[in-house]
C-alpha atoms as a PDB file:
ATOM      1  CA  UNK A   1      23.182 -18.667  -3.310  1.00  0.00           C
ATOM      2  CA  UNK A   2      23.552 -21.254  -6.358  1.00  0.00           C
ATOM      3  CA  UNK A   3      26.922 -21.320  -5.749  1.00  0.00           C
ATOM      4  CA  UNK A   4      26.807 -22.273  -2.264  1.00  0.00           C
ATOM      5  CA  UNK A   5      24.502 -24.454  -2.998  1.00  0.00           C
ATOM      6  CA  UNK A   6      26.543 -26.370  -5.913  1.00  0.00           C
ATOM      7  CA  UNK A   7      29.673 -26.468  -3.502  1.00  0.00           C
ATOM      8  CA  UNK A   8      27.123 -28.350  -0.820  1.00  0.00           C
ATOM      9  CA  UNK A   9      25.979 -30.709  -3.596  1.00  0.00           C
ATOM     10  CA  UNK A  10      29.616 -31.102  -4.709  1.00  0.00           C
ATOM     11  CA  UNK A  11      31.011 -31.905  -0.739  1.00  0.00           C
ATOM     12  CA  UNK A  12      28.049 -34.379  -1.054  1.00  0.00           C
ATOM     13  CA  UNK A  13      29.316 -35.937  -4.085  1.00  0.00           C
ATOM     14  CA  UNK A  14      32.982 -36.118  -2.143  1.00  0.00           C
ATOM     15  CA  UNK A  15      31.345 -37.902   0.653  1.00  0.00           C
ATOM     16  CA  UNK A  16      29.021 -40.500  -1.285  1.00  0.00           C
ATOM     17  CA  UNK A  17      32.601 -41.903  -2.911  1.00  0.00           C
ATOM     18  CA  UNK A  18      34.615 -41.666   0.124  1.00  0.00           C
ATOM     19  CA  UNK A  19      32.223 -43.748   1.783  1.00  0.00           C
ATOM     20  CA  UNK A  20      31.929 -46.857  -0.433  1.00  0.00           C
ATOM     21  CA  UNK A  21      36.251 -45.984  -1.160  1.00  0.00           C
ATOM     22  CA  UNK A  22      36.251 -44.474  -4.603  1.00  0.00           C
ATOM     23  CA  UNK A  23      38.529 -41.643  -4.962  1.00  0.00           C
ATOM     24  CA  UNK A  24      38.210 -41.465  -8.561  1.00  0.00           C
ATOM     25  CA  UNK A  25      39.321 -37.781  -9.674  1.00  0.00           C
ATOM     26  CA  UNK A  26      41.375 -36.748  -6.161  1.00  0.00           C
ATOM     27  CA  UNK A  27      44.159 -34.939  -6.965  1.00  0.00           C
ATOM     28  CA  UNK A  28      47.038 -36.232  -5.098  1.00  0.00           C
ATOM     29  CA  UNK A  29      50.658 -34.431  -4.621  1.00  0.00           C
ATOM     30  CA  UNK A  30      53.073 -36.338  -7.093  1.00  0.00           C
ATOM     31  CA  UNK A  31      56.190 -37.803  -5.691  1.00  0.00           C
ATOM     32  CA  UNK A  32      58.708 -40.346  -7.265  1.00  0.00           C
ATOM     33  CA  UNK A  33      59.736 -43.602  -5.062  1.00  0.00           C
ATOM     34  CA  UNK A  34      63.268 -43.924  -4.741  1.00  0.00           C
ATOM     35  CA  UNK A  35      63.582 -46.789  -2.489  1.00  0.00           C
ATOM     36  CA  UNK A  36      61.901 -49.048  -0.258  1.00  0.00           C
ATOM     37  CA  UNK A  37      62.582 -49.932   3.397  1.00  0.00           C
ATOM     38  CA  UNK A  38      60.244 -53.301   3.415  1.00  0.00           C
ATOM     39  CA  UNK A  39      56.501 -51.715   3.697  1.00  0.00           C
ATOM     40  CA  UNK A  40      57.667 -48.222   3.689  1.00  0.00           C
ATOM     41  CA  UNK A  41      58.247 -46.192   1.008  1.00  0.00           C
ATOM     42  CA  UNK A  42      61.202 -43.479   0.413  1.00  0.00           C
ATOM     43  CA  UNK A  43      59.311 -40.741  -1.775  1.00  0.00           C
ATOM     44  CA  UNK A  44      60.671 -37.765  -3.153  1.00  0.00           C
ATOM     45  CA  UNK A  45      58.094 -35.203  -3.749  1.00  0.00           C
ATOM     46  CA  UNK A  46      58.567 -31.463  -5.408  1.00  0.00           C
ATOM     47  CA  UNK A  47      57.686 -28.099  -3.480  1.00  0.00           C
ATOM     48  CA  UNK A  48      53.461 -27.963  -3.396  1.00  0.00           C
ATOM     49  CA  UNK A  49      51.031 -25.817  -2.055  1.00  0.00           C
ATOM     50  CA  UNK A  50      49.036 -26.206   0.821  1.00  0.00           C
ATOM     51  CA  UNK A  51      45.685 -24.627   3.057  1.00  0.00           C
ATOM     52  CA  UNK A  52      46.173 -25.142   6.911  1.00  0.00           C
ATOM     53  CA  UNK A  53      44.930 -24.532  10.124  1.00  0.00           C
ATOM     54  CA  UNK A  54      45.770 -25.060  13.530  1.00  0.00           C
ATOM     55  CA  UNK A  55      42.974 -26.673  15.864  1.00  0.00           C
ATOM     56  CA  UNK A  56      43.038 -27.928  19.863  1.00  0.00           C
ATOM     57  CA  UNK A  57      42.065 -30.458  21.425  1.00  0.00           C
ATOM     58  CA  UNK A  58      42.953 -34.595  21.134  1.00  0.00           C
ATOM     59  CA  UNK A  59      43.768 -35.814  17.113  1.00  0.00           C
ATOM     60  CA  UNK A  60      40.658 -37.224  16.082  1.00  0.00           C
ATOM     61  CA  UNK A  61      38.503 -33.621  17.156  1.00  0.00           C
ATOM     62  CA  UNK A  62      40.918 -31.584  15.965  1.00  0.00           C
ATOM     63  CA  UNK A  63      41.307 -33.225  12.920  1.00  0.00           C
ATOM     64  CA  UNK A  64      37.815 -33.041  12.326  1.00  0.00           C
ATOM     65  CA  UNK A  65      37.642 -29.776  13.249  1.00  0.00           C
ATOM     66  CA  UNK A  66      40.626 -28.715  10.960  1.00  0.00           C
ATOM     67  CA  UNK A  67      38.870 -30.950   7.972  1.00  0.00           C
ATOM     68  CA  UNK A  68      35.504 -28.965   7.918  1.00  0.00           C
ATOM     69  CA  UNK A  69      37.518 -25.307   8.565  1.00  0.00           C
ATOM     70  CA  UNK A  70      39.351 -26.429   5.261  1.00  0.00           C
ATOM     71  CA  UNK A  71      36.959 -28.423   3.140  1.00  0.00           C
ATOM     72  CA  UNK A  72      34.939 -24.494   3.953  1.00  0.00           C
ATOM     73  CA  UNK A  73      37.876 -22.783   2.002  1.00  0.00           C
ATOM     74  CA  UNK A  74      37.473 -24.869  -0.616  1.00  0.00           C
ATOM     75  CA  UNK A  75      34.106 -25.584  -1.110  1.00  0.00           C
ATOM     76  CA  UNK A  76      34.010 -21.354  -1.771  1.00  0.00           C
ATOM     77  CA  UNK A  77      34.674 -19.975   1.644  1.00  0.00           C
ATOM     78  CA  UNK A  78      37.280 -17.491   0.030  1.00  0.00           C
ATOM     79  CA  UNK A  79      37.407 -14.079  -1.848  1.00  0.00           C
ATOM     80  CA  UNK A  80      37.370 -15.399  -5.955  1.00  0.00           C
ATOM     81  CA  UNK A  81      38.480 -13.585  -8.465  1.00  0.00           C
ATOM     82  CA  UNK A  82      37.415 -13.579 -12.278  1.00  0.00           C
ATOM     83  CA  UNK A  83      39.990 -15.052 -13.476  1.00  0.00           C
ATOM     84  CA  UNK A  84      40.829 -18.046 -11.597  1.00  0.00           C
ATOM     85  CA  UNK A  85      40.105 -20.586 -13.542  1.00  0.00           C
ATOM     86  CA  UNK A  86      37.273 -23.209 -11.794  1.00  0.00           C
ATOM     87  CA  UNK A  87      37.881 -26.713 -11.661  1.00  0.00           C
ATOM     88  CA  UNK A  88      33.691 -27.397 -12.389  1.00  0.00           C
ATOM     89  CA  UNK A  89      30.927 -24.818 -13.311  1.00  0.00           C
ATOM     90  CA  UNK A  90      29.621 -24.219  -9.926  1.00  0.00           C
ATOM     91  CA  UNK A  91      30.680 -20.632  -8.877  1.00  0.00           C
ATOM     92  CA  UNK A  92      28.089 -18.002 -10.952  1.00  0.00           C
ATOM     93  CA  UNK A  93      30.499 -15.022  -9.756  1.00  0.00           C
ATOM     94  CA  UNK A  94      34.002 -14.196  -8.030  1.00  0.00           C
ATOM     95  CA  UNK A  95      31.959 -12.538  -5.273  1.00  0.00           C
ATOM     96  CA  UNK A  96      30.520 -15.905  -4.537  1.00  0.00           C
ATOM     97  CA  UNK A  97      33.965 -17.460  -4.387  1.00  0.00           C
ATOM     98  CA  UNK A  98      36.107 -19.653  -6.583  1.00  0.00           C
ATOM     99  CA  UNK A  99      35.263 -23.382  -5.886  1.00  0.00           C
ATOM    100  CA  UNK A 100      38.724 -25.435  -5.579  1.00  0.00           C
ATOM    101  CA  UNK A 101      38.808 -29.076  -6.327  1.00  0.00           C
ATOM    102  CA  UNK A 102      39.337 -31.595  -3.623  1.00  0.00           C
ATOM    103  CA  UNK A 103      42.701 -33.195  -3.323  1.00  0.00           C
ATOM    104  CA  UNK A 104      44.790 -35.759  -0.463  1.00  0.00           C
ATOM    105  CA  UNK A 105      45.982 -36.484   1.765  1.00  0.00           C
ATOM    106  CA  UNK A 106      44.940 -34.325   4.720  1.00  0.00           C
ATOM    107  CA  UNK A 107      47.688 -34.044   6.655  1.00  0.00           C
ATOM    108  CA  UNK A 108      48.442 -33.721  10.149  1.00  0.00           C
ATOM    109  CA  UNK A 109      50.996 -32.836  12.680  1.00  0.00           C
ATOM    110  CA  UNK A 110      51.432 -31.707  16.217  1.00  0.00           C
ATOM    111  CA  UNK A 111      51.571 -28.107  16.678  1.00  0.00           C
ATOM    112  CA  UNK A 112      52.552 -28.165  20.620  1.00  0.00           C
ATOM    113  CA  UNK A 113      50.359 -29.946  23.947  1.00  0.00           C
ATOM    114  CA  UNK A 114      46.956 -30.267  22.803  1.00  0.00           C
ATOM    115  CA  UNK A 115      47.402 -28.749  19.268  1.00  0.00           C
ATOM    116  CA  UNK A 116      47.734 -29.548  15.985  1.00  0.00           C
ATOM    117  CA  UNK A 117      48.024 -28.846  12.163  1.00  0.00           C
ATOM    118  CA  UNK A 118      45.720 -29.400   9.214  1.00  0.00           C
ATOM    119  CA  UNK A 119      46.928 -29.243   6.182  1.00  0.00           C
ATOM    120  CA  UNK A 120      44.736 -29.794   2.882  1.00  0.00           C
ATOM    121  CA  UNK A 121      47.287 -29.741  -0.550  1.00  0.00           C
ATOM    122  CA  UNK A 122      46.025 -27.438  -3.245  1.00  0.00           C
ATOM    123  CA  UNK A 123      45.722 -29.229  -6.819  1.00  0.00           C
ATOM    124  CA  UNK A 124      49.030 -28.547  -8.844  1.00  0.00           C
ATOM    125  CA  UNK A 125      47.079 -25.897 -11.274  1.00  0.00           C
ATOM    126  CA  UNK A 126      47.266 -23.483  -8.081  1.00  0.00           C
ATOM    127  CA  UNK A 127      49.829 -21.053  -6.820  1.00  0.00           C
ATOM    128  CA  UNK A 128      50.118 -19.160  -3.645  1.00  0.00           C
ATOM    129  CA  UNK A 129      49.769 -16.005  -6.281  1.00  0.00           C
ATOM    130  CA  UNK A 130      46.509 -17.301  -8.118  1.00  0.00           C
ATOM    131  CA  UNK A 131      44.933 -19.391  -4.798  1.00  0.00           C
ATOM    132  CA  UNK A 132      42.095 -17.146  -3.722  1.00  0.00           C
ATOM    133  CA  UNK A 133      42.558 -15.273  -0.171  1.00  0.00           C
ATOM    134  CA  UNK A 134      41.038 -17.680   2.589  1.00  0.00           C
ATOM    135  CA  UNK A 135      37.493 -15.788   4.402  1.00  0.00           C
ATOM    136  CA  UNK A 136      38.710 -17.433   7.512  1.00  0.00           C
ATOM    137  CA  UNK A 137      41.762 -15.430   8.726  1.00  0.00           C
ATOM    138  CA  UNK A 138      42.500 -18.895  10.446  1.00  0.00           C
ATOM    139  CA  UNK A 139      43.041 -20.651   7.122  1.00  0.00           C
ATOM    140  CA  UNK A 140      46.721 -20.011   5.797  1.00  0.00           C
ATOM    141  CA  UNK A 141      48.217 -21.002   2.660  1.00  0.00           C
ATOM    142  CA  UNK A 142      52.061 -22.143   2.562  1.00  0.00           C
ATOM    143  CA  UNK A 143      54.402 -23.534  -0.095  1.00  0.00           C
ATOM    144  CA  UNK A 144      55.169 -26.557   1.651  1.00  0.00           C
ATOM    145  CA  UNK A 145      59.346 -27.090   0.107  1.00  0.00           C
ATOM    146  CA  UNK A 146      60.385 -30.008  -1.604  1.00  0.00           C
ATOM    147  CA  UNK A 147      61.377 -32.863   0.232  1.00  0.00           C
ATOM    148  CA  UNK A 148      62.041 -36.458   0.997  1.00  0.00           C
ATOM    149  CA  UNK A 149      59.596 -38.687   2.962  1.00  0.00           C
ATOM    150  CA  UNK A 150      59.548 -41.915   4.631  1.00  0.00           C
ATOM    151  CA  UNK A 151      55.724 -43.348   4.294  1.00  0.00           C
ATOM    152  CA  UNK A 152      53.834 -46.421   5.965  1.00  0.00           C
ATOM    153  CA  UNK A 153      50.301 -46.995   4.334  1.00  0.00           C
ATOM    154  CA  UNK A 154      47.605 -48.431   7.018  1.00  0.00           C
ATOM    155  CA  UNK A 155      43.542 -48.799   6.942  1.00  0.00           C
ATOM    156  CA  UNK A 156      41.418 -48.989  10.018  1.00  0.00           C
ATOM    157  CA  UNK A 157      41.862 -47.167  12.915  1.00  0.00           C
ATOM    158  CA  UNK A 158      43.389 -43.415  12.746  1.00  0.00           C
ATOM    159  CA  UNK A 159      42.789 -42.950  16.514  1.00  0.00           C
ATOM    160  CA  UNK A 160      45.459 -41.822  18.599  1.00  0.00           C
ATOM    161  CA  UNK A 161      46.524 -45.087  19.764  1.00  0.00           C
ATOM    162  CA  UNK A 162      46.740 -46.145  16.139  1.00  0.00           C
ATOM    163  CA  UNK A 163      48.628 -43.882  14.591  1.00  0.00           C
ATOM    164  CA  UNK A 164      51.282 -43.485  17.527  1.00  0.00           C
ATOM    165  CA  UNK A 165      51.098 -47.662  17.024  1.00  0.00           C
ATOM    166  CA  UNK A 166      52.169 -47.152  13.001  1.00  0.00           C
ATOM    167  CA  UNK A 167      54.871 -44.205  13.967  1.00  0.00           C
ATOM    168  CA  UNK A 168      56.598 -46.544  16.287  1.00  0.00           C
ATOM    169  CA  UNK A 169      56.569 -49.525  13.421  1.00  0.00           C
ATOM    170  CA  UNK A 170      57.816 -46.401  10.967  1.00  0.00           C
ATOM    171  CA  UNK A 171      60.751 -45.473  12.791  1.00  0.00           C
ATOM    172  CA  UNK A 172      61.642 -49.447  13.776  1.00  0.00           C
ATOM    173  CA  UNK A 173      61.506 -50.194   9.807  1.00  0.00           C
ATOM    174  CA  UNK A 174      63.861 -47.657   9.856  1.00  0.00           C
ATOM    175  CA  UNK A 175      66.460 -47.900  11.993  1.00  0.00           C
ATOM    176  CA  UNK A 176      69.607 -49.663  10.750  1.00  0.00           C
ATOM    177  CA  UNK A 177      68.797 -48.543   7.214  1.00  0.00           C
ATOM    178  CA  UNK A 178      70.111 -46.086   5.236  1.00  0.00           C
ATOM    179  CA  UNK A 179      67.545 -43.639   5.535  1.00  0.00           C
ATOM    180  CA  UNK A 180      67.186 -41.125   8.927  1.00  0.00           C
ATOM    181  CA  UNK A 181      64.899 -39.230  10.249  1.00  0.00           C
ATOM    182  CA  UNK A 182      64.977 -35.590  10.346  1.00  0.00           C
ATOM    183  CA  UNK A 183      61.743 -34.867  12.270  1.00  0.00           C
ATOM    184  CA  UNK A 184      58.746 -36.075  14.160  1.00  0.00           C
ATOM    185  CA  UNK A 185      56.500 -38.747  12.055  1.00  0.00           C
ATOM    186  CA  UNK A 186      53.145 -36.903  11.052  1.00  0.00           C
ATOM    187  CA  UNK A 187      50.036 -38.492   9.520  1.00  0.00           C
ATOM    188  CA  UNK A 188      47.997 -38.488   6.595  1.00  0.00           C
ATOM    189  CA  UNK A 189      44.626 -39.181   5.554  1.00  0.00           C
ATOM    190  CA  UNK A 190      43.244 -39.780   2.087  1.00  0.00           C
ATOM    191  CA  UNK A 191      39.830 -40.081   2.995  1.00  0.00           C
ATOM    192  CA  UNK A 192      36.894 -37.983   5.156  1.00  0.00           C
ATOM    193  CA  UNK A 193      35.834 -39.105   8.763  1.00  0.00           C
ATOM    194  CA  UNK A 194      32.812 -40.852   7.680  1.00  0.00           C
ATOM    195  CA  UNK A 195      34.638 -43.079   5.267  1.00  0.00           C
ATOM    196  CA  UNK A 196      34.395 -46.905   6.460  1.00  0.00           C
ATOM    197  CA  UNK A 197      38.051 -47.737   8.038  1.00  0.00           C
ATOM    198  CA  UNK A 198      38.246 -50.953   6.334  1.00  0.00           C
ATOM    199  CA  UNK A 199      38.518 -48.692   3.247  1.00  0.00           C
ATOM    200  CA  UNK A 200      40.353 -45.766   4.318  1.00  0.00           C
ATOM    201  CA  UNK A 201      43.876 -44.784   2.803  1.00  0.00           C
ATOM    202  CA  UNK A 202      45.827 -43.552   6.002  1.00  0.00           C
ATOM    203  CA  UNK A 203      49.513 -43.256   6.373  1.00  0.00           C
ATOM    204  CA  UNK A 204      52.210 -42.096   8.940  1.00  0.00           C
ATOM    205  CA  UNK A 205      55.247 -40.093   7.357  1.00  0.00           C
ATOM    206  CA  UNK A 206      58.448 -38.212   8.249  1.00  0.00           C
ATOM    207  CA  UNK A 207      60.814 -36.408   6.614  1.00  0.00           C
ATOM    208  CA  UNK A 208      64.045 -38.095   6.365  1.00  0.00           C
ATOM    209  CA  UNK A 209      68.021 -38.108   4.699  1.00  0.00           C
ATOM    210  CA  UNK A 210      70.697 -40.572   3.595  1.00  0.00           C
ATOM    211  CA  UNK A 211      69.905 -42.749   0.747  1.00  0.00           C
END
């Protein structure tokens, strides 16, 4: 009980910064620029961890729906063990679950008609060997390989129309350059649903060669 209740007061503490656009102490993957096309960036980033999920329905519900199935895991959802180290003094026992600390950007990608993929990174202290075993036999954790990636940065909007609006100006800032796709653009969001959009972090993203 005290520990579900200190992962509720620390999702609380998440939201209250998210709101006003503070993400002071969220963990983000590292990645090195190598080059920039205009507004995007070319970022190299090493192999990380990840939780996902798949969800249905159209982006902005199953996003949402994929955000509270992971920020669940996280928040102590899982089977904890002793000694997994916790990133604040909120879990009282493993059986209670090990509480894992939040980090962005949520990602997302299409998954087939009507689905998609949520993807929360894990902070860099965490393995798929040490991560504790997801509750929710719908929550998966990957090692997501190293990789390459083209990224636009946007606020506002991260409705559908939006984000198909900022994947179409990702792959026109790159065409003609030395830099090529190798997939779909996916998106990713920094910041919860509630945040204000004139604050939110969001960006579009694909993988992509050359160089």
């Amino acid at each position: 009980m005290l520990a579900r209740i200190a992962a509720l007061a620390a999702g609380l503490a998440v939201a209250a910064c998210s709101v006003v656009g503070d993400r002071r102490g969220t963990e983000e993957p590292p990645f090195e620029v190598v080059a920039q096309v205009g507004t995007v960036e070319i970022r190299r980033y090493p192999s990380r961890i990840a939780a996902e999920t798949d969800t249905a329905g159209d982006a902005e519900e199953a996003r949402n729906a994929g955000f509270r199935r992971l920020a669940g895991y996280i928040f102590g959802a899982n089977r904890g063990a002793a000694k997994i180290a916790m990133t604040a003094p909120v879990a009282q026992a493993p059986t209670e679950g090990a509480r894992i600390a939040m980090t962005a950007p949520v990602a997302q990608e299409a998954a087939g008609p009507g689905r998609w993929s949520v993807r929360f990174f894990m902070p860099a202290q965490w393995t798929l060997a040490t991560l504790p075993v997801p509750n929710d036999p719908a929550v998966r954790l990957v090692e997501v390989p190293g990789e390459t990636m083209a990224a636009l940065r946007f606020t506002g909007s991260r409705d559908a129309g939006a984000v198909a609006a900022r994947q179409a100006e990702l792959r026109q800032a790159l065409a003609g350059s030395a830099w090529t796709p190798q997939a779909d653009p996916l998106a990713w969001f920094y910041d919860p649903p509630w945040t204000l959009p004139w604050l939110r972090r969001n960006e579009v993203a694909v993988r992509v060669s050359g160089g």
